[in-house]
Protein backbone atom coordinates (compact mmCIF):
# COMPACT_ATOMS: atom_id res chain seq x y z
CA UNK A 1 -20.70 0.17 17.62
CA UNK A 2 -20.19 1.59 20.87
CA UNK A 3 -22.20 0.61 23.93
CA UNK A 4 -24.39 2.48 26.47
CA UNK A 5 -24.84 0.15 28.86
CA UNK A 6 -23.14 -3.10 30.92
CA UNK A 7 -24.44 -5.01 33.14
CA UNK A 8 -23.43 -8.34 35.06
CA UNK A 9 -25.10 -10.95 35.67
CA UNK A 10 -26.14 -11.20 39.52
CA UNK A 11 -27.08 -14.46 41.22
CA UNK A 12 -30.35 -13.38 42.44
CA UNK A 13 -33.28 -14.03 39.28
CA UNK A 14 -35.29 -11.33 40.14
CA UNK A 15 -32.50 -8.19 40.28
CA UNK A 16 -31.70 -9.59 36.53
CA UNK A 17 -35.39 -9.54 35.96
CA UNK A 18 -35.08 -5.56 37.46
CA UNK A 19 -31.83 -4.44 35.78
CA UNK A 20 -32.84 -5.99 32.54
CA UNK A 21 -36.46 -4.13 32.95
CA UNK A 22 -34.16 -0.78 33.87
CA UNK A 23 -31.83 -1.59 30.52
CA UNK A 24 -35.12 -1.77 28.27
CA UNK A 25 -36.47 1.21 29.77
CA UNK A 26 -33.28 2.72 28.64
CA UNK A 27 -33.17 1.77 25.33
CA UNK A 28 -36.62 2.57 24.65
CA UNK A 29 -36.13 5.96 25.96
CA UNK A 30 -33.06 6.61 23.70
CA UNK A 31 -35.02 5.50 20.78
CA UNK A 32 -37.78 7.58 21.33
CA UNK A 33 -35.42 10.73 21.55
CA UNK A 34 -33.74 9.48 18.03
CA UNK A 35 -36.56 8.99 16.40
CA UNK A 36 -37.05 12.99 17.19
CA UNK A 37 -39.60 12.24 20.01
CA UNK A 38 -37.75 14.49 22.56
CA UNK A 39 -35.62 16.45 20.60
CA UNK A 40 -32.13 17.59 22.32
CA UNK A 41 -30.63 21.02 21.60
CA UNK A 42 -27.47 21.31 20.33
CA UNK A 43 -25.05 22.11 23.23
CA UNK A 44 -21.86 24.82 23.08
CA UNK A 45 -19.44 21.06 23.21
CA UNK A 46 -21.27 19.45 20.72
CA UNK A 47 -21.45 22.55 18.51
CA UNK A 48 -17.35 22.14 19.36
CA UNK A 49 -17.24 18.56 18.59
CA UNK A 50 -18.91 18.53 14.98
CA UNK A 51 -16.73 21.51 13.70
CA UNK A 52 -13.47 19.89 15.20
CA UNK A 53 -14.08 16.80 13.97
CA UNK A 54 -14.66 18.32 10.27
CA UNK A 55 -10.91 19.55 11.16
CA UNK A 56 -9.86 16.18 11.99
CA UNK A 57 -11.41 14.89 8.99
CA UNK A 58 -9.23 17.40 6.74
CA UNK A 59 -6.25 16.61 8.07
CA UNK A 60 -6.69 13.09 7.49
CA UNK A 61 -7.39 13.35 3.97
CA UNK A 62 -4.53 15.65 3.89
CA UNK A 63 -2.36 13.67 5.18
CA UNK A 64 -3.65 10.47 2.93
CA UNK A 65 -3.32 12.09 -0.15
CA UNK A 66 0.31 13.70 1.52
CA UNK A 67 1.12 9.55 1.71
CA UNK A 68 -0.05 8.96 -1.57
CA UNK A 69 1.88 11.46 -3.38
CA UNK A 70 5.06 10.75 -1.46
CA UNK A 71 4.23 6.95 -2.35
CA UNK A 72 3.98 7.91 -6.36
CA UNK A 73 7.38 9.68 -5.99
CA UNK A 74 9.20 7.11 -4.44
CA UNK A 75 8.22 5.07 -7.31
CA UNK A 76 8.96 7.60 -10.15
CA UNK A 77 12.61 8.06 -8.10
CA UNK A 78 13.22 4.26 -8.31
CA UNK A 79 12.50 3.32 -11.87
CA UNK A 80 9.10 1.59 -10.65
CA UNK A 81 6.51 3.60 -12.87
């Protein structure tokens, strides 16, 4: 839910009328390439950023399940289960 563009609102009516023409340009464009329009290749730091993200994924389910475990012995150790 992040966000591509900001804008603020100027006094003038007709540069809101422009930026707001420029910001629907924009999102039309980024649509189009989503949709698979204009495909983009796959760069070396994206490549990067899906594999060490996988990584970062592990280790949080790692350490979850690490948590857990350390949760079910703490009650096993104090007479709780």
């Amino acid at each position: 839910m992040g966000t591509n563009h900001f804008i603020t609102k100027p006094e003038n009516p007709a540069e809101l009328e422009e930026r707001l023409r420029s910001l629907l340009k924009n999102l039309e464009e980024l649509s189009s390439i989503r949709r698979g329009v204009g495909k983009l290749d796959a760069t070396a730091v994206s490549a990067l950023n899906a594999s060490s993200d996988t990584v970062r994924k592990f280790y949080i389910w790692v350490g979850v399940i690490l948590a857990f475990g350390f949760l079910v012995g703490f009650a096993f150790y104090t007479g709780v289960l």
